[in-house]
Structure formats: C-alpha cells, structure tokens
Protein backbone atom coordinates (compact mmCIF):
# COMPACT_ATOMS: atom_id res chain seq x y z
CA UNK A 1 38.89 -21.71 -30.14
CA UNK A 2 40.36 -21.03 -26.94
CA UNK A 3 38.46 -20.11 -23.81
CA UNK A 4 39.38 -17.55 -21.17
CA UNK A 5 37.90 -15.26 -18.11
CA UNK A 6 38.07 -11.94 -17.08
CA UNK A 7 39.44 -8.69 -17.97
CA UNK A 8 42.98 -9.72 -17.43
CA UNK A 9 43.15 -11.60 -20.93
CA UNK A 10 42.60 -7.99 -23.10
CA UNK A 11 44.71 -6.45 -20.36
CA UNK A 12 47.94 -8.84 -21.62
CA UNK A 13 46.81 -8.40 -25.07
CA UNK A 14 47.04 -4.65 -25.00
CA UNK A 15 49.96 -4.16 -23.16
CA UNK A 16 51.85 -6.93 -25.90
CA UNK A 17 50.33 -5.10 -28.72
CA UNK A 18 52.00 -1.92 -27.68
CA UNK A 19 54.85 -3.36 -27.65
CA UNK A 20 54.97 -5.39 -31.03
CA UNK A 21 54.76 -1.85 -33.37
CA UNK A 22 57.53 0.05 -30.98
CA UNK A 23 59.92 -2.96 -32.05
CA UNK A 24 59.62 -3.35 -35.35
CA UNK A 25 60.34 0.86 -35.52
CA UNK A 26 63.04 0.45 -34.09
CA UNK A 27 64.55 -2.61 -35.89
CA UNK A 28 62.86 -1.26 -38.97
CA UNK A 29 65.17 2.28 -38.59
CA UNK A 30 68.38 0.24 -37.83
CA UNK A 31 68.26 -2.43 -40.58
CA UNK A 32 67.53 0.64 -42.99
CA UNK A 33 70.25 2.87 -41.46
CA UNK A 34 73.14 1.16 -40.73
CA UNK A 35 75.43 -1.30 -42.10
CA UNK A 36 76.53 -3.72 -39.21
CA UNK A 37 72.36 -4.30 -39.28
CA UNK A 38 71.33 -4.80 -43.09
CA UNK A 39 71.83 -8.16 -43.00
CA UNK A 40 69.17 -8.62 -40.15
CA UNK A 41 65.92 -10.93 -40.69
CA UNK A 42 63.06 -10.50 -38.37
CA UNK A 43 61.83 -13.52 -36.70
CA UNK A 44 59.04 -13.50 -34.29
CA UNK A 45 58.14 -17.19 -32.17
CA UNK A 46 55.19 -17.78 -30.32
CA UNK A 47 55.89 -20.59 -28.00
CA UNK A 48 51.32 -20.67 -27.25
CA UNK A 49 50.10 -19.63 -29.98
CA UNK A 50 46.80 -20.61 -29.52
CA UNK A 51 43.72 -21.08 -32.53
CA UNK A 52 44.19 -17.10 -33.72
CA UNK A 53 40.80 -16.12 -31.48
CA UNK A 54 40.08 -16.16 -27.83
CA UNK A 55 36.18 -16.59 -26.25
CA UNK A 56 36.37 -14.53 -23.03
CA UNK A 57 33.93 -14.94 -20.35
CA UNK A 58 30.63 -16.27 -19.47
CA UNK A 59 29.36 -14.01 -22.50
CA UNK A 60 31.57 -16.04 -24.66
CA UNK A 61 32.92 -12.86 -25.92
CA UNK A 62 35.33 -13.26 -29.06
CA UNK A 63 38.51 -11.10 -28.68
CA UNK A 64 40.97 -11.65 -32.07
CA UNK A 65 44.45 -13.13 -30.34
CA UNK A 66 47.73 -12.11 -30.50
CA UNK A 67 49.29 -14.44 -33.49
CA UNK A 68 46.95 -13.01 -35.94
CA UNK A 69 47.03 -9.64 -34.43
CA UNK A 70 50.85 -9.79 -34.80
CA UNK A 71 50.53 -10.96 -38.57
CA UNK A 72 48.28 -8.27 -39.32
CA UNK A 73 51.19 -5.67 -38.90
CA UNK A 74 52.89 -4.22 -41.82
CA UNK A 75 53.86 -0.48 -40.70
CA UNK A 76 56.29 -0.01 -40.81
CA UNK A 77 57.20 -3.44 -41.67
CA UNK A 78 56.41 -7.05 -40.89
CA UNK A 79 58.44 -9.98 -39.60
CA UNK A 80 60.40 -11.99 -42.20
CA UNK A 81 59.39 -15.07 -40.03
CA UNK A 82 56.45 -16.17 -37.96
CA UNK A 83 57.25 -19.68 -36.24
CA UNK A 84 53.51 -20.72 -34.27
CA UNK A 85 54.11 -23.09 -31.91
CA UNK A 86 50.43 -25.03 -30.33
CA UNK A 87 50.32 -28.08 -28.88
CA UNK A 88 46.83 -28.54 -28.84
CA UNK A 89 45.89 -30.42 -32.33
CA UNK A 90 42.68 -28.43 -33.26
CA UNK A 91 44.18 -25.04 -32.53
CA UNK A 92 46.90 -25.61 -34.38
CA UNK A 93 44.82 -26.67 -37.97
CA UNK A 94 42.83 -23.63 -36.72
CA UNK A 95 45.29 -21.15 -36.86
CA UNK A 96 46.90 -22.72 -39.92
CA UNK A 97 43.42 -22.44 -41.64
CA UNK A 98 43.51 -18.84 -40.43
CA UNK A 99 47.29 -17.88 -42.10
CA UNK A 100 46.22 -20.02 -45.48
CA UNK A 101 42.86 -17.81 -45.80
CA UNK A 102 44.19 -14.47 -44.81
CA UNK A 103 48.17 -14.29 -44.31
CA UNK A 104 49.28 -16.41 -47.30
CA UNK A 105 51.69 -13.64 -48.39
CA UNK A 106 53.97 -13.98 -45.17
CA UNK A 107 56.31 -16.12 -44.48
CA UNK A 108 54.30 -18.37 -41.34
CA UNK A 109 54.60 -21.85 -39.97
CA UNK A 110 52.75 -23.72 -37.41
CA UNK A 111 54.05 -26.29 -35.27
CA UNK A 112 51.69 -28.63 -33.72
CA UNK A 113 53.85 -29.39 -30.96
CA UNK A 114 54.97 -28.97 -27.51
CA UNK A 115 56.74 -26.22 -26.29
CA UNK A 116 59.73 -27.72 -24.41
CA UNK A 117 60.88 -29.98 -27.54
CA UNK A 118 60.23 -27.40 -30.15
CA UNK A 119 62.08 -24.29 -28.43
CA UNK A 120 65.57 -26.96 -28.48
CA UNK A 121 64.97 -27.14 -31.84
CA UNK A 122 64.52 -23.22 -32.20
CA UNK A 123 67.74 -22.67 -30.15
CA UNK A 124 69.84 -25.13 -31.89
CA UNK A 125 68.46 -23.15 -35.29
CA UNK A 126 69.48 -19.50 -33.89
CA UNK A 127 73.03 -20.40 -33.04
CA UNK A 128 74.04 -22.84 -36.06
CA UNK A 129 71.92 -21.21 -38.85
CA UNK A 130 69.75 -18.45 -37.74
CA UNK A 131 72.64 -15.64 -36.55
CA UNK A 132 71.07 -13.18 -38.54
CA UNK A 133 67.80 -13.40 -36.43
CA UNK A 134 66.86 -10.92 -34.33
CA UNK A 135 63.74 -12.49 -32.60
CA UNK A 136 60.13 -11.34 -30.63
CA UNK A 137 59.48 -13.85 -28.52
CA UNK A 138 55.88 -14.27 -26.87
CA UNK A 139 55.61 -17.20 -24.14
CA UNK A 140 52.09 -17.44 -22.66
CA UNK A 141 52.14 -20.72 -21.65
CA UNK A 142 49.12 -23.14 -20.46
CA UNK A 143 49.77 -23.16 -16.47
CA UNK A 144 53.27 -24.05 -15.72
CA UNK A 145 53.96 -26.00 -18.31
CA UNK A 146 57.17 -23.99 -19.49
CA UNK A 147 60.31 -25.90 -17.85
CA UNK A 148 63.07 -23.59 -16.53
CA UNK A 149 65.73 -25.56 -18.58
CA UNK A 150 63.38 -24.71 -21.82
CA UNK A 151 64.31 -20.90 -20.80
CA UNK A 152 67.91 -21.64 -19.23
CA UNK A 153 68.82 -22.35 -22.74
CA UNK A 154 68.32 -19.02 -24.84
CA UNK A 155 70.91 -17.39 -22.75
CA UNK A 156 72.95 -15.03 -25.03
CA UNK A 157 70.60 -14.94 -27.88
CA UNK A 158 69.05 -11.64 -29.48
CA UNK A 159 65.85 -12.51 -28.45
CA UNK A 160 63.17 -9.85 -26.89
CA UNK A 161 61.17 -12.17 -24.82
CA UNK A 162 57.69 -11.56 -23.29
CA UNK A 163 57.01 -14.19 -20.56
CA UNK A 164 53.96 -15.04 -18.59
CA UNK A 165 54.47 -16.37 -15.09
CA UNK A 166 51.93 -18.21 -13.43
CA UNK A 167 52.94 -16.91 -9.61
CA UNK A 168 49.65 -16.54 -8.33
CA UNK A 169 47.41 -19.33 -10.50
CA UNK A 170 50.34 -21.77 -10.30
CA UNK A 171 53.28 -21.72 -8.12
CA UNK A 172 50.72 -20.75 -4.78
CA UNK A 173 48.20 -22.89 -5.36
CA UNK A 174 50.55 -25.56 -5.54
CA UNK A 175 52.65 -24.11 -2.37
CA UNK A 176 50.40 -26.07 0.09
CA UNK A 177 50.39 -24.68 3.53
CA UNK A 178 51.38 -27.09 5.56
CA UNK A 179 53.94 -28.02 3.21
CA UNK A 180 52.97 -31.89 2.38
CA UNK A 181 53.45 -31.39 -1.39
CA UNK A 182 52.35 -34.44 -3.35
CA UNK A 183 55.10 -36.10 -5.52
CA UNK A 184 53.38 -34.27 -8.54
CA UNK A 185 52.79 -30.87 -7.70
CA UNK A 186 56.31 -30.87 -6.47
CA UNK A 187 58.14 -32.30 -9.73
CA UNK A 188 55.72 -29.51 -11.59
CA UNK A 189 57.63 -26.84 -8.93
CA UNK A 190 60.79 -28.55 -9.40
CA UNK A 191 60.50 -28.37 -13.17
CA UNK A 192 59.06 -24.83 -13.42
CA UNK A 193 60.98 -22.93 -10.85
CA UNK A 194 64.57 -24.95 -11.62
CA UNK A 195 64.98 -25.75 -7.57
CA UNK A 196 65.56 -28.80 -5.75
CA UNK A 197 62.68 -29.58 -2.99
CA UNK A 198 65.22 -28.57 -0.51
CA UNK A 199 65.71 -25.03 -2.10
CA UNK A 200 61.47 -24.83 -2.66
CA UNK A 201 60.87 -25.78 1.17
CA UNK A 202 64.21 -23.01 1.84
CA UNK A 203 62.77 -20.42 -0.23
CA UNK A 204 58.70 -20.87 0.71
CA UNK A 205 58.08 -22.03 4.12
CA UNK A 206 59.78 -21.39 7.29
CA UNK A 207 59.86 -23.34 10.79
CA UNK A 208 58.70 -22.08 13.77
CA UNK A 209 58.50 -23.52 17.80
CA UNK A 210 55.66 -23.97 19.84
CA UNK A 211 55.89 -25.07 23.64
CA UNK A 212 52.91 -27.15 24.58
CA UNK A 213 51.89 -28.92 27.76
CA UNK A 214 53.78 -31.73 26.09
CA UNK A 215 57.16 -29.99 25.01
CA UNK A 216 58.35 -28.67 21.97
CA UNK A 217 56.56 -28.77 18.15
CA UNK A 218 57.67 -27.65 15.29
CA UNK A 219 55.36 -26.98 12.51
CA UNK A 220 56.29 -25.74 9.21
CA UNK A 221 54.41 -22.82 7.28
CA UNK A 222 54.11 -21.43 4.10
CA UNK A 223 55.20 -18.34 4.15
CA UNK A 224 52.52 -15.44 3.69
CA UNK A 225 54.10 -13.43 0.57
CA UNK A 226 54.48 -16.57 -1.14
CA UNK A 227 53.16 -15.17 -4.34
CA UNK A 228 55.91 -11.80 -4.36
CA UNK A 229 58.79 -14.59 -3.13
CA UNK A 230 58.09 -16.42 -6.00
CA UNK A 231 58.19 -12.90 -8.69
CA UNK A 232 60.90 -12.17 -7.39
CA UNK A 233 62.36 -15.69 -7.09
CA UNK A 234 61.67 -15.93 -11.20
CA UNK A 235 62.65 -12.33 -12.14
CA UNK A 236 66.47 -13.00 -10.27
CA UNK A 237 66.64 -16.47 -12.23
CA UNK A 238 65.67 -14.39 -15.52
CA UNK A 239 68.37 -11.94 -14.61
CA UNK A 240 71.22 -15.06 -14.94
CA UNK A 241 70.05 -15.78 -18.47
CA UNK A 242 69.27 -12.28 -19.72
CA UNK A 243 71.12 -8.85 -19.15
CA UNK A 244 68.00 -7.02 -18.23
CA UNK A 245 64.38 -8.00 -17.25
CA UNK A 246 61.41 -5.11 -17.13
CA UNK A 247 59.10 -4.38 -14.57
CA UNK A 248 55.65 -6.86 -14.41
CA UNK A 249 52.54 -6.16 -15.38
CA UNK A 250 50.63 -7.47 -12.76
CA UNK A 251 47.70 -9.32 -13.47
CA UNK A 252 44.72 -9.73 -11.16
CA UNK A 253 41.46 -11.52 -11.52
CA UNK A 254 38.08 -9.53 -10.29
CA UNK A 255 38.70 -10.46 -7.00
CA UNK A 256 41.71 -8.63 -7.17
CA UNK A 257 43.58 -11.83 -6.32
CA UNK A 258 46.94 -11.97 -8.05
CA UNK A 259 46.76 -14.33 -11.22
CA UNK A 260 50.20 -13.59 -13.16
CA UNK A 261 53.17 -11.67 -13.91
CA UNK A 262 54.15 -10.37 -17.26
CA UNK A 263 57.40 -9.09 -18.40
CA UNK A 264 59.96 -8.60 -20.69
CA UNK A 265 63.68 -9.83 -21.04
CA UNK A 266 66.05 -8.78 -23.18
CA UNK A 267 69.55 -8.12 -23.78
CA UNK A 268 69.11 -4.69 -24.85
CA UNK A 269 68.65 -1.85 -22.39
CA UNK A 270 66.46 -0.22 -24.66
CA UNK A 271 63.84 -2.91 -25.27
CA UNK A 272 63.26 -3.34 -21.77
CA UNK A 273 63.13 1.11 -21.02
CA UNK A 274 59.80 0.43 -24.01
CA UNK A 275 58.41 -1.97 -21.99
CA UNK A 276 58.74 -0.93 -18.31
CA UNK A 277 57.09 2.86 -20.38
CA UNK A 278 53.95 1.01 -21.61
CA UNK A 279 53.94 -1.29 -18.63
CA UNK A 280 53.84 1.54 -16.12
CA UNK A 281 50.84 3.25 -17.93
CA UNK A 282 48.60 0.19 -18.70
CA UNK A 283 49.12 -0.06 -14.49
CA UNK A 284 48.07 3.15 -13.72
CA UNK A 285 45.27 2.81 -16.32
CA UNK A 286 44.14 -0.59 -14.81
CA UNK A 287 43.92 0.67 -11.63
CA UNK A 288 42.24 3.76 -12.29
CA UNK A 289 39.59 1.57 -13.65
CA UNK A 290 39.25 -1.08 -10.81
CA UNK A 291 38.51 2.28 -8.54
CA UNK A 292 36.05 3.66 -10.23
CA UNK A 293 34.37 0.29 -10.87
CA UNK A 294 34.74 0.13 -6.23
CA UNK A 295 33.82 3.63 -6.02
C-alpha cells in the first residue's frame, strides 16, 4: 500500500479524475462519428501506478488511487488498454491482485518495472505497431526519478500526458544555497532537468560583489524564486516536445510551502482548453478552502 501526507494527494486525484471522463467523451464521440477515427484504440499508461490504494496521513486514511479509479470507468466507454507500470515489487503483485479480483474483463497489464526502461519500450511500440493508439498518459513519479530524455522521446506522439513535477520537493531542496552541489544531487538535476551543471548554475544562482576591508569577494547565491525558475524552466522544455502545455495545478503542503506542479501536455488544443477549465476551478476551490480554514 502506498503511503502519503496531506491534502494535496486527493487534491491531484480530483483534479485527474475530472479529467479522465471529459476524454474518453470526447474520443468516445469521434471514434463513433467519423471515419478518419474508427479505427482508433484507446490506450491509457500509467508510468507510477502504484498498489491501486493510497494511506494518507497520520490517520492512515485509505483513499482508492487513480489506476483502479481509472479502470472503474465505463461511461461512456473504457480504454481498450491499460499498461501499469510500478517499480516497486509488492505494489505491483498488489495491483495485479486487484485487476485479477475485480477488472478481469479489461484488457490490463502490469509491469513491475522501472519507468525510464519501460516508457522506450512503450515508445518504440506506438510508432512501429501501436499507430492506432491514441493514449492518456498519467506520470506521477517517486521524486525525480523521471529522466528528461524518458520525456524528450514521446515527441510527436498522440499522447495526452498528465505530469507531476517535483519543483518545490525536488529540484529546491536540491538547489543548495551556496551552490556546493554534491556530485549526486547534481547528476539527479542533470538527469531530471536535461541541463549541463553550467546551464543549472546559469539558470539558478547568480554572482554578486562584495568590497571588504580585504578587497573584492564574490559569492554565489541561489536565486530566491528558485522554485517558479524551475516551473517555468520545465513548462518551456515541455513546450519543445509538445505543441501545447496547460496551466499547473499548484500543489502546496499545509504550510503552504510549494510541493509540485501538475499539468497537462498535449498536442491537441482542445485537451489542454479541458484541463486549464478544471484546473482553474479546483484552484479557486483550493484556495477558498485554505482561507476559511486561516480565517
């Protein structure tokens, strides 16, 4: 079973699951309508797909996840696909027990496995075999274990995908101030963000000049909107491997400390318009909330 805190993990969960049923209406309506689309198979890939439940809190509180959530959807139609990717061994025979018991009837595989191999071996499938595929992609990874060259590679695809990025929990925490970066958080920047160290020192820290009673110093500092620099920094990255990227949901922990970005990117205008819709009211909701919990 997986563990995780705060109000932020229904928060993601809600504002996916709105998503989900607006999709398949829409692809639903065009396979059914038109011709250039009745040849179109429904796949949806879960890159984190978890054990099927999530324990929330110091309450331990069991909220269903997403996969099973998603499997549980048949109106107005289901995927023709579900590929569950987990690397963690006990999730994964969790969630398969989970399909076998309930979801035999669909068409579901689980992948014990990590994310970086297996999503080569989904992109090699979608251009050589898979052309037919329209795909719903949810990554929600662990930390920053997603590589950018594991996202670099879906470029041109028909893939809607949902992407968590750890700005706040991962890239700043690993952004130390001074700028001394240990030879492993760096490579974990390097790997996440697709940048050199050069272009992670150009991008996150600046220089500045003192005079002291001994001359000049130079000291270098981390640069105070680190968290927004590196949004932004991963949403014009996105935009060079998809045509459009939505809005974030932003996603704060009860400190109101910035924990995550989510958003969608897609090659159709459309998908992105849904998402930026629900996206914008799940904001306004959230903080509506957090000021009548302050007030």
């Amino acid at each position: 079973m997986n563990e995780f805190g705060d109000t932020w993990t229904q928060e993601k969960i809600e504002v996916f699951m709105k998503y989900v049923p607006a999709y398949l209406k829409i692809m639903h309506a065009q396979i059914t309508k038109h011709d250039y689309a009745k040849n179109w198979k429904l796949m949806y890939f879960d890159g984190f797909a978890g054990s099927g439940g999530i324990l929330q809190g110091s309450e331990q509180k069991f909220i269903e996840g997403i996969a099973t959530r998603v499997l549980a959807i048949d109106d107005p139609r289901s995927f023709d696909l579900y590929y569950f990717v987990e690397f963690d061994k006990h999730n994964a025979e969790l969630l398969t027990k989970f399909i076998q018991s309930h979801f035999l009837d669909k068409n579901a595989h689980v992948a014990n496995a990590d994310f970086n191999t297996k999503i080569i071996d989904f992109e090699k499938f979608l251009r050589a075999k898979g052309k037919n595929y329209k795909v719903l992609s949810l990554i929600d990874p662990y930390g920053m274990s997603v590589k950018w060259s594991s996202i670099e590679i879906l470029k041109n695809l028909s893939i809607d995908m949902w992407i968590l990025v750890p700005t706040g929990i991962g890239v700043n925490r690993l952004l130390k101030n001074d700028g001394e970066i240990n030879d492993s958080w760096l490579n974990k920047l390097k790997n996440f963000l697709g940048l050199s160290e050069q272009e992670i020192k150009e991008t996150f820290y600046k220089t500045e000049k003192t005079t002291t009673l001994f001359g000049e110093e130079t000291r270098i500092r981390k640069e105070e909107e680190a968290i927004e620099k590196a949004h932004q920094l991963y949403k014009t990255k996105l935009k060079t491997i998809f045509k459009y990227v939505s809005d974030s949901f932003v996603m704060r922990n009860s400190n109101n400390s910035i924990l995550y970005h989510f958003l969608l990117v897609s090659n159709n205008e459309p998908a992105v318009k849904i998402a930026n819709d629900i996206i914008d009211k799940k904001q306004g909701i959230t903080k509506l909330q957090k000021w009548h919990s302050q007030a």
